[in-house]
Protein backbone atom coordinates (compact mmCIF):
# COMPACT_ATOMS: atom_id res chain seq x y z
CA UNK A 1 -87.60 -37.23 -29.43
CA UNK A 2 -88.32 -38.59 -26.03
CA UNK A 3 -87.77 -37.23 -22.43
CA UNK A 4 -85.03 -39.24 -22.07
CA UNK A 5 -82.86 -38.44 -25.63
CA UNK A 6 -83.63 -34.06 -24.95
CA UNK A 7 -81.66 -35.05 -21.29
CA UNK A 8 -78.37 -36.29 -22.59
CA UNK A 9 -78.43 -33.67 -25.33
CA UNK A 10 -79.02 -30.74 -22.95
CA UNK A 11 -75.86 -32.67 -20.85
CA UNK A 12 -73.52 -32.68 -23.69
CA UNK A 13 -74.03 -29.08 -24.55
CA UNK A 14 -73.82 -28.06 -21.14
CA UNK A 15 -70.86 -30.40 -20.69
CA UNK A 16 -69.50 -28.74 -24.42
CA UNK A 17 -70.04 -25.16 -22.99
CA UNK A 18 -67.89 -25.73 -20.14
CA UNK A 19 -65.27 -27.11 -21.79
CA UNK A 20 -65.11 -24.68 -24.08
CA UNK A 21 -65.00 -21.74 -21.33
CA UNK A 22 -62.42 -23.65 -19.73
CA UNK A 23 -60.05 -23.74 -22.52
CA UNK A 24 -60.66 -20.03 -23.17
CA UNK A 25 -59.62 -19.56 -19.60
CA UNK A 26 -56.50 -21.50 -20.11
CA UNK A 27 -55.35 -19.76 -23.23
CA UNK A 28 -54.37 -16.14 -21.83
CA UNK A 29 -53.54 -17.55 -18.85
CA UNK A 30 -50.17 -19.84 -19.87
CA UNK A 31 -49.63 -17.25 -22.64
CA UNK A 32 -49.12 -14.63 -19.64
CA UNK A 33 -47.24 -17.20 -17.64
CA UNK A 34 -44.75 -17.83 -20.72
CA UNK A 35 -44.22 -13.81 -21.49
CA UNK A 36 -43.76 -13.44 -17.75
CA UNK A 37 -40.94 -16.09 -17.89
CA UNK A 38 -38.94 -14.72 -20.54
CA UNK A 39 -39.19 -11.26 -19.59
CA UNK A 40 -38.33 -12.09 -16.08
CA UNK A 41 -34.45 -11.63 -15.56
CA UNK A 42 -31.98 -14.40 -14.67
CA UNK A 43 -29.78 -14.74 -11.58
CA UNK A 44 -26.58 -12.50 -12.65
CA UNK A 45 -23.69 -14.14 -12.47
CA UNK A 46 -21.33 -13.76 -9.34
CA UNK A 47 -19.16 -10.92 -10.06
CA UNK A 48 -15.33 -12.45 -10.57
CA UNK A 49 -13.48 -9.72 -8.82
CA UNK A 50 -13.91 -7.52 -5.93
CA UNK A 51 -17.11 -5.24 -5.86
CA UNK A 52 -16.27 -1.83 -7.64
CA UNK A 53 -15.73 1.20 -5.01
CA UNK A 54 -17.91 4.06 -4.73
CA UNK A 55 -16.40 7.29 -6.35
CA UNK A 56 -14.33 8.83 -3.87
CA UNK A 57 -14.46 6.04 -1.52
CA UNK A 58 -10.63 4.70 0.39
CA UNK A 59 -10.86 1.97 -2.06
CA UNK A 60 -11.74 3.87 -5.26
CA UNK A 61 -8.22 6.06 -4.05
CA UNK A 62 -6.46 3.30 -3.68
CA UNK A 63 -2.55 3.73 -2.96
CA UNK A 64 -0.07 3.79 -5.74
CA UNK A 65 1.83 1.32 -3.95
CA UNK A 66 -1.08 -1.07 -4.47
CA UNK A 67 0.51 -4.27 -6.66
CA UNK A 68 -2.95 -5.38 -7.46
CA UNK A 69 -2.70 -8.88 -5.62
CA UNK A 70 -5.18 -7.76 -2.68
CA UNK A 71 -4.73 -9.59 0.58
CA UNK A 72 -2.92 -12.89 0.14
CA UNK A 73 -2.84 -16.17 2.69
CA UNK A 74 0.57 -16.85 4.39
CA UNK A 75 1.86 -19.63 6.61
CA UNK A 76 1.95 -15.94 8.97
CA UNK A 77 -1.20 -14.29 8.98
CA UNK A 78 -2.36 -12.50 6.31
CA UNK A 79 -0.41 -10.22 3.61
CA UNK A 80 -1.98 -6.96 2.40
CA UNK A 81 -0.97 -4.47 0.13
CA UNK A 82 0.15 -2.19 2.40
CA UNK A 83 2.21 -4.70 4.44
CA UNK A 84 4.21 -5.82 0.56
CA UNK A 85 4.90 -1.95 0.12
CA UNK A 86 6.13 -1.16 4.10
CA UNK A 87 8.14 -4.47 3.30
CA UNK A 88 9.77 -3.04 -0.51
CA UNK A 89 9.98 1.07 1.69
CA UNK A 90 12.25 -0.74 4.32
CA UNK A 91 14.25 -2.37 1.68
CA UNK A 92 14.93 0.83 -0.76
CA UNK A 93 15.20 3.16 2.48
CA UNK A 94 18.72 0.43 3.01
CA UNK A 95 19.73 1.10 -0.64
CA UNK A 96 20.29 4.84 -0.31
CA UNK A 97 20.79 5.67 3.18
CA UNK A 98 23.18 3.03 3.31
CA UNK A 99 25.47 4.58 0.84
CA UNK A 100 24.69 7.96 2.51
CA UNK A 101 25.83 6.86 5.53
CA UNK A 102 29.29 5.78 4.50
CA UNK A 103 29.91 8.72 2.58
CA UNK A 104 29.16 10.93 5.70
CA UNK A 105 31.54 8.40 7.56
CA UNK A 106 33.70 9.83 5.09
CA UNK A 107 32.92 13.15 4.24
CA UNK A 108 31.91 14.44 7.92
CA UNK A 109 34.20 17.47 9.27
CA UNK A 110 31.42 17.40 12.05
CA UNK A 111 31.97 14.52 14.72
CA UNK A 112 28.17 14.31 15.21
CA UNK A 113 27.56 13.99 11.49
CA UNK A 114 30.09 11.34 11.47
CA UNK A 115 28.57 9.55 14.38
CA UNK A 116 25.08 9.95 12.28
CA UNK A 117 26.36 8.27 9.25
CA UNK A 118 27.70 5.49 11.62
CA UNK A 119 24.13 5.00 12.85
CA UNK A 120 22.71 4.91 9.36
CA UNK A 121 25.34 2.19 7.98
CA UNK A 122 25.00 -0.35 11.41
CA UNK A 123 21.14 0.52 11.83
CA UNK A 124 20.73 -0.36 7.98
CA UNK A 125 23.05 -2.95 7.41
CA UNK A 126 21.08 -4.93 9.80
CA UNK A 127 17.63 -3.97 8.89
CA UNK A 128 18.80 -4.64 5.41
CA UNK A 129 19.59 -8.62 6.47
CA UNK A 130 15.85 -8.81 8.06
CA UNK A 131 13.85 -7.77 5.22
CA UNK A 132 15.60 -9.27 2.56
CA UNK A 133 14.90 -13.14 4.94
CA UNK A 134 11.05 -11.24 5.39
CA UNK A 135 10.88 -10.96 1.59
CA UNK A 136 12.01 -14.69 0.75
CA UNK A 137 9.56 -15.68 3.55
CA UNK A 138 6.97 -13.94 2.15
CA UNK A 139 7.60 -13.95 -1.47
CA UNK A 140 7.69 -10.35 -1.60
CA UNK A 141 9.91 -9.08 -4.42
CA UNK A 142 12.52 -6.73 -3.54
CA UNK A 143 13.87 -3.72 -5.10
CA UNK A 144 17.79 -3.72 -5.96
CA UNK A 145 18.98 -0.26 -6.70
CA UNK A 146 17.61 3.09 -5.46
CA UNK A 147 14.50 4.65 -7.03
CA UNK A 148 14.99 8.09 -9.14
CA UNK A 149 14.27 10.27 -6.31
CA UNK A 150 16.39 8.20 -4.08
CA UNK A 151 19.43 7.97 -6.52
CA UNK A 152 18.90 12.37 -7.32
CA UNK A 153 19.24 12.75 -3.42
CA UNK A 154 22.73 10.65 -3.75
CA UNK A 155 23.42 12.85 -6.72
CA UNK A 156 22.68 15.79 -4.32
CA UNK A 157 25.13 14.86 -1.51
CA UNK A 158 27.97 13.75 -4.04
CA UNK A 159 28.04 17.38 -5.85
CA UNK A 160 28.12 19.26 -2.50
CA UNK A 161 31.11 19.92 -0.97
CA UNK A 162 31.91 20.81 3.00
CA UNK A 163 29.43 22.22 5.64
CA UNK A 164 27.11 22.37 2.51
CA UNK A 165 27.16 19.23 2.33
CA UNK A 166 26.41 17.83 6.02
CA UNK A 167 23.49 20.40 6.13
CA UNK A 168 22.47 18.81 3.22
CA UNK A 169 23.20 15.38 4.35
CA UNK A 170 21.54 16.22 7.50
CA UNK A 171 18.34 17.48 6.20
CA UNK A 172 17.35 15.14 3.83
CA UNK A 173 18.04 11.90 5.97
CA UNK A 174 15.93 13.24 8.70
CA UNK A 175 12.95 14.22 6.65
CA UNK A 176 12.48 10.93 4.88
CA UNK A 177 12.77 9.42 8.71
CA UNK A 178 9.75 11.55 9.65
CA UNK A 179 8.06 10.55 6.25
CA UNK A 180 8.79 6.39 6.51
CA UNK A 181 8.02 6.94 10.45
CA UNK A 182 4.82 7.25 9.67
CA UNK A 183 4.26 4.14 7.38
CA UNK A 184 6.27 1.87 10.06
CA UNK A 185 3.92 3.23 13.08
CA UNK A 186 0.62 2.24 10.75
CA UNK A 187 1.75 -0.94 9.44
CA UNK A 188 3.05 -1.90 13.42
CA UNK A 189 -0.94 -1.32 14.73
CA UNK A 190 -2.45 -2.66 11.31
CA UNK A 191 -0.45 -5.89 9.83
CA UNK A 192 -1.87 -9.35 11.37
CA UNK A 193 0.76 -10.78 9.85
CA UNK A 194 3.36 -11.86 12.33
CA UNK A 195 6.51 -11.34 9.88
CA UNK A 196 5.41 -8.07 9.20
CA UNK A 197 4.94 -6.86 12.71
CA UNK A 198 8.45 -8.08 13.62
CA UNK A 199 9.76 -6.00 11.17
CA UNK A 200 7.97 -3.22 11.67
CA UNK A 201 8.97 -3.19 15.68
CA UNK A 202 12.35 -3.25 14.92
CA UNK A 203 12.28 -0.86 11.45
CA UNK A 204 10.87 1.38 14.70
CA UNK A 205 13.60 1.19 16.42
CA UNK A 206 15.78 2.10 14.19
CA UNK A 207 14.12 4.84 12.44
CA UNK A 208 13.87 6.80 16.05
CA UNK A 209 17.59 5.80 16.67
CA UNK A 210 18.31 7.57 13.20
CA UNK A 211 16.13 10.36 13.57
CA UNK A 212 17.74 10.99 17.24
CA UNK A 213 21.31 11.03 15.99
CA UNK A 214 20.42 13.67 12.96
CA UNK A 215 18.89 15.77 15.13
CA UNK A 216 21.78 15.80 17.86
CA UNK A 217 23.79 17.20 14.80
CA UNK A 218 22.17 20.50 15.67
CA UNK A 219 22.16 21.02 11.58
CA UNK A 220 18.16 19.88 11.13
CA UNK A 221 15.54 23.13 9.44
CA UNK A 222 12.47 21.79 11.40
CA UNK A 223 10.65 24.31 9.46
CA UNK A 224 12.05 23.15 6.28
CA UNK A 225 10.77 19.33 7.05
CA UNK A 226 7.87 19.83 5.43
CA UNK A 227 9.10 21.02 2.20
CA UNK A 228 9.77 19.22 -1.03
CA UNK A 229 13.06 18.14 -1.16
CA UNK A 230 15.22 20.91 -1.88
CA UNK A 231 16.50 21.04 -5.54
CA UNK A 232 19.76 22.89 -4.61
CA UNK A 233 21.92 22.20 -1.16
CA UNK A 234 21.07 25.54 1.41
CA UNK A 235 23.36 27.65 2.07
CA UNK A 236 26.28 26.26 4.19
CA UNK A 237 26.06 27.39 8.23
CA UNK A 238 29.13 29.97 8.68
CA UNK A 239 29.79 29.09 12.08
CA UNK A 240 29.90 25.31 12.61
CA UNK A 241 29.94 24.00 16.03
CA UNK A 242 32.24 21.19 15.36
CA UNK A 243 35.35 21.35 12.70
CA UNK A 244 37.57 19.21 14.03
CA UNK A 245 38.81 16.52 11.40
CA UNK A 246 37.81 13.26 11.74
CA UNK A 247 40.60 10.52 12.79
């Protein structure tokens, strides 16, 4: 074999031996690359409703009230939860203190429990006509009879009888003023929704103007206020400080 015939051969097996290393190179390496791509996770998939709450957390103890819509777009700012359930509390507060108030027009041997139911029917009946235009503005669906504790406080006052009854009367109007109070002065610095707000400024006025006339009764337990609701009417006061029949 000559010079020249030993030179190619020694090129192709060179030439052969590199190829050969390449390909053994190649092998593990897209093997790893394809493993790698199926183990490797996939974008997850954009959760479809609010992120969960921490145990514990203000959202995980989310209100009771809470109708489950979350905040919803309005031609007047926006609507959240709590602004829907100030807007249904105004509306059921109108659907027993209303009554209440008439029947202590009524029922009143006191002048200044008279005068309080007076407050209650005029401050209500009004209130009453905003929220119900509030809820049609804001499609906000509105109660239309008392709830069960409201309608066993009604129950209360119509089974008590004389100065049982306007201590009764007295005392359980003017704590669930202090209780919505609170709700109307939260929802006033909270909403951004410019309905709301209205309503709660003048739902503030009224409530005060209600809580002011009970308490001029002289009849309100302050103590008491914090209490559950009282499951019998107290004891009626044996000296009232106004008896004089009502005209």
């Amino acid at each position: 074999m000559s010079v020249a015939s030993r030179h190619v051969m020694g090129t192709g097996i060179v030439i052969g031996a590199l190829a050969l290393t390449l390909i053994a190179l190649l092998i593990p390496v897209r093997s790893f690359g394809a493993a790698s791509a199926a183990a490797a996770p996939g974008p997850s998939p954009a959760p479809s409703g609010p992120p969960a709450a921490a145990p514990g957390s203000a959202s995980a103890s989310a209100s009771a009230d809470d109708d489950g819509a979350g905040v919803m777009n309005t031609a007047f700012g926006p609507l959240t939860p709590q602004d829907r359930e100030f807007v249904r509390k105004v509306r059921l507060a109108g659907l027993w203190e209303l009554p209440a108030g008439r029947q202590a027009q009524e029922r009143g041997t006191r002048r200044s429990v008279r005068t309080a139911g007076e407050h209650l029917v005029e401050g209500h009946t009004e209130l009453d006509r905003r929220v119900v235009e509030v809820g049609e503005a804001l499609g906000v669906e509105l109660p239309d009879r008392p709830s069960g504790q409201q309608q066993a406080w009604l129950d209360q006052l119509d089974r008590a009888q004389g100065a049982t009854y306007e201590r009764l009367f007295v005392q359980l109007l003017r704590r669930a003023h202090g209780k919505v109070f609170t709700l109307v002065a939260q929802v006033r610095a909270q909403t951004r929704n410019s309905v709301v707000r209205e309503l709660a400024t003048d739902a503030n006025t009224t409530v005060l103007d209600h809580i002011a006339v009970l308490e001029a009764s002289g009849l309100v337990d302050f103590e008491g206020l914090a209490d559950s609701p009282p499951a019998a009417v107290p004891p009626a006061d044996p000296s009232p400080t106004d008896t004089r029949p009502r005209k």
